[in-house]
C-alpha atoms as a PDB file:
ATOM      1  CA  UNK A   1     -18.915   0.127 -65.692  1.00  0.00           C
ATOM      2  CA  UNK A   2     -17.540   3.794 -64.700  1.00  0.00           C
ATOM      3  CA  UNK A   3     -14.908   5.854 -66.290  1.00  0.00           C
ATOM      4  CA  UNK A   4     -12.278   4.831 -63.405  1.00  0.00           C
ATOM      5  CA  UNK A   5     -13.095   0.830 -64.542  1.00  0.00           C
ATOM      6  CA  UNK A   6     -12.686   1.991 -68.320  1.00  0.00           C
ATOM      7  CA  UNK A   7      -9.286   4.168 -67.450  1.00  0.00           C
ATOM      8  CA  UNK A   8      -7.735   1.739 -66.089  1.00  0.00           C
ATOM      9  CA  UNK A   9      -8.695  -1.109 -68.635  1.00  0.00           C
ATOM     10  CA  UNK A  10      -6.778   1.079 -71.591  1.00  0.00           C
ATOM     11  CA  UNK A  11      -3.748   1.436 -69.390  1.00  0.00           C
ATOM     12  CA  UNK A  12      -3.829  -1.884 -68.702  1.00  0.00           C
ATOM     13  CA  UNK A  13      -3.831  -2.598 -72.515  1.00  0.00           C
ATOM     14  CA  UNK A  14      -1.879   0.400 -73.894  1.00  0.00           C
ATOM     15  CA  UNK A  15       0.669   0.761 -71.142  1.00  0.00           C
ATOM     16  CA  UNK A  16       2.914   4.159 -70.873  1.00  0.00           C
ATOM     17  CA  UNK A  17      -0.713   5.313 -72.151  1.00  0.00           C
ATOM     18  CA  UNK A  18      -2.202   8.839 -71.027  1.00  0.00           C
ATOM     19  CA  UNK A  19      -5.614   8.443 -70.405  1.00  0.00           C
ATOM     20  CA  UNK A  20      -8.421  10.868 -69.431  1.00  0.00           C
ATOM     21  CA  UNK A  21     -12.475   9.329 -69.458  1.00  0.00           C
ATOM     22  CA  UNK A  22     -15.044  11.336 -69.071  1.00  0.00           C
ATOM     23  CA  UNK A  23     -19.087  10.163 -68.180  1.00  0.00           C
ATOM     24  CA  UNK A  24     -20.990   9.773 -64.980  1.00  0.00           C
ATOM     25  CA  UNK A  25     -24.514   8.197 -67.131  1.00  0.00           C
ATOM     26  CA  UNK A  26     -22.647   4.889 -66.779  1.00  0.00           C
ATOM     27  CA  UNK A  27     -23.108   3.769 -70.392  1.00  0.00           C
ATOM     28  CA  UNK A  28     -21.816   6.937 -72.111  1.00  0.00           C
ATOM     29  CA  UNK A  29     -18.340   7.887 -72.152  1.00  0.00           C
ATOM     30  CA  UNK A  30     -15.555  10.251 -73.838  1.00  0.00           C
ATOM     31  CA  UNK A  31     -12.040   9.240 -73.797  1.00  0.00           C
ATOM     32  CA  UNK A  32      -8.705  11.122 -74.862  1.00  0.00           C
ATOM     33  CA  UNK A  33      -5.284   8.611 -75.100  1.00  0.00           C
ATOM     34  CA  UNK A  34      -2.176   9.689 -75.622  1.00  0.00           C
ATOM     35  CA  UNK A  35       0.029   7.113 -76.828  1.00  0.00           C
ATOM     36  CA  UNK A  36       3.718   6.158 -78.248  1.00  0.00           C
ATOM     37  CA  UNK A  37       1.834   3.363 -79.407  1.00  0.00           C
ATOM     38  CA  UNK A  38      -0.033   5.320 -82.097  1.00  0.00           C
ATOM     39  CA  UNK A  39       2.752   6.782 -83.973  1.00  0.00           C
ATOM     40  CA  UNK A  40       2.854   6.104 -87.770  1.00  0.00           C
ATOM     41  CA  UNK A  41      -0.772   4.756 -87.259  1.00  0.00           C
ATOM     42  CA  UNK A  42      -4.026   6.557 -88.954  1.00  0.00           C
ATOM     43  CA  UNK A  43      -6.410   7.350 -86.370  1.00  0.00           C
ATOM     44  CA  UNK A  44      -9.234   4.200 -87.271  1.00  0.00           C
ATOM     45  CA  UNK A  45      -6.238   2.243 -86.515  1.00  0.00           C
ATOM     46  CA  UNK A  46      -5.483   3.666 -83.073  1.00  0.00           C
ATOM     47  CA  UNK A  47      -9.112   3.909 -82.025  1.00  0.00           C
ATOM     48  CA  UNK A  48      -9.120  -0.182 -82.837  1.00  0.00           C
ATOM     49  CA  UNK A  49      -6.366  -0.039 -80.671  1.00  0.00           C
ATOM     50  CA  UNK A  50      -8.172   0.916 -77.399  1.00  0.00           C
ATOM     51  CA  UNK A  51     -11.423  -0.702 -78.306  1.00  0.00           C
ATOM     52  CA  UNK A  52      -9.918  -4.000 -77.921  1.00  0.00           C
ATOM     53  CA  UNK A  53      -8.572  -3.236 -74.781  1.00  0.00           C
ATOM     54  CA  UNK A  54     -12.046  -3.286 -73.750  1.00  0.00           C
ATOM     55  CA  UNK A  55     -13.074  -6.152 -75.645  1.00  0.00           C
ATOM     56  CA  UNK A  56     -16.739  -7.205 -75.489  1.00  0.00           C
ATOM     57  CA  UNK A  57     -17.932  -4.873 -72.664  1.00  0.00           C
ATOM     58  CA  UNK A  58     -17.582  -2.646 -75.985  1.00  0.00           C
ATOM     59  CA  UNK A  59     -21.710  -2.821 -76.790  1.00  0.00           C
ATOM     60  CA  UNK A  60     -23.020  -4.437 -73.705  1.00  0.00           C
ATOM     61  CA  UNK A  61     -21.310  -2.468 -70.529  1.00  0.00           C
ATOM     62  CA  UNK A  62     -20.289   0.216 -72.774  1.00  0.00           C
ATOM     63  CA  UNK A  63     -22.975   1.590 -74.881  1.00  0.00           C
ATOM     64  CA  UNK A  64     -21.161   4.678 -76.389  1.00  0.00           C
ATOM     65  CA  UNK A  65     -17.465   5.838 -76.161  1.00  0.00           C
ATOM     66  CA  UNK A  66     -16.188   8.909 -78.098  1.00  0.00           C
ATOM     67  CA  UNK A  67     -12.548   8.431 -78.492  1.00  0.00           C
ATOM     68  CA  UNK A  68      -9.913  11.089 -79.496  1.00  0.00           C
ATOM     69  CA  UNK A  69      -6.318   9.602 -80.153  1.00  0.00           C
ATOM     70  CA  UNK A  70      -3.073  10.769 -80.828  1.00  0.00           C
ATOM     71  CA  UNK A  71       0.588   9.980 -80.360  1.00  0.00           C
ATOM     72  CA  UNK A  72       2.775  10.590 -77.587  1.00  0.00           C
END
């Protein structure tokens, strides 16, 4: 898993989504989203939002992912 493979996974999920990933360790990663999705929602809410886009590679491919959300 790389940051490219992650990327395009929450676009893929969260479309109209900004998305910036950050990590070259392959198991560690920082993310920023920017979505319309996200408005009205508290922040747990829109970080569930993007780790299901990545379902179970969550914990197995992905061993860390620091997330920082906000609305478009």
């Amino acid at each position: 898993m790389n940051k490219h493979e992650i990327r395009q996974l929450i676009e893929a999920g969260l479309p109209g989504a900004q998305v910036q990933v950050e990590g070259d360790d392959g198991q560690h990663f920082e993310a920023t989203v920017i979505c319309a999705a996200f408005a009205g929602k508290p922040p747990l809410a829109q970080h569930r939002m993007v780790y299901a886009t990545l379902g179970e590679k969550m914990g197995r491919e992905i061993h860390a992912l620091k997330l920082s959300t906000r609305a478009a």
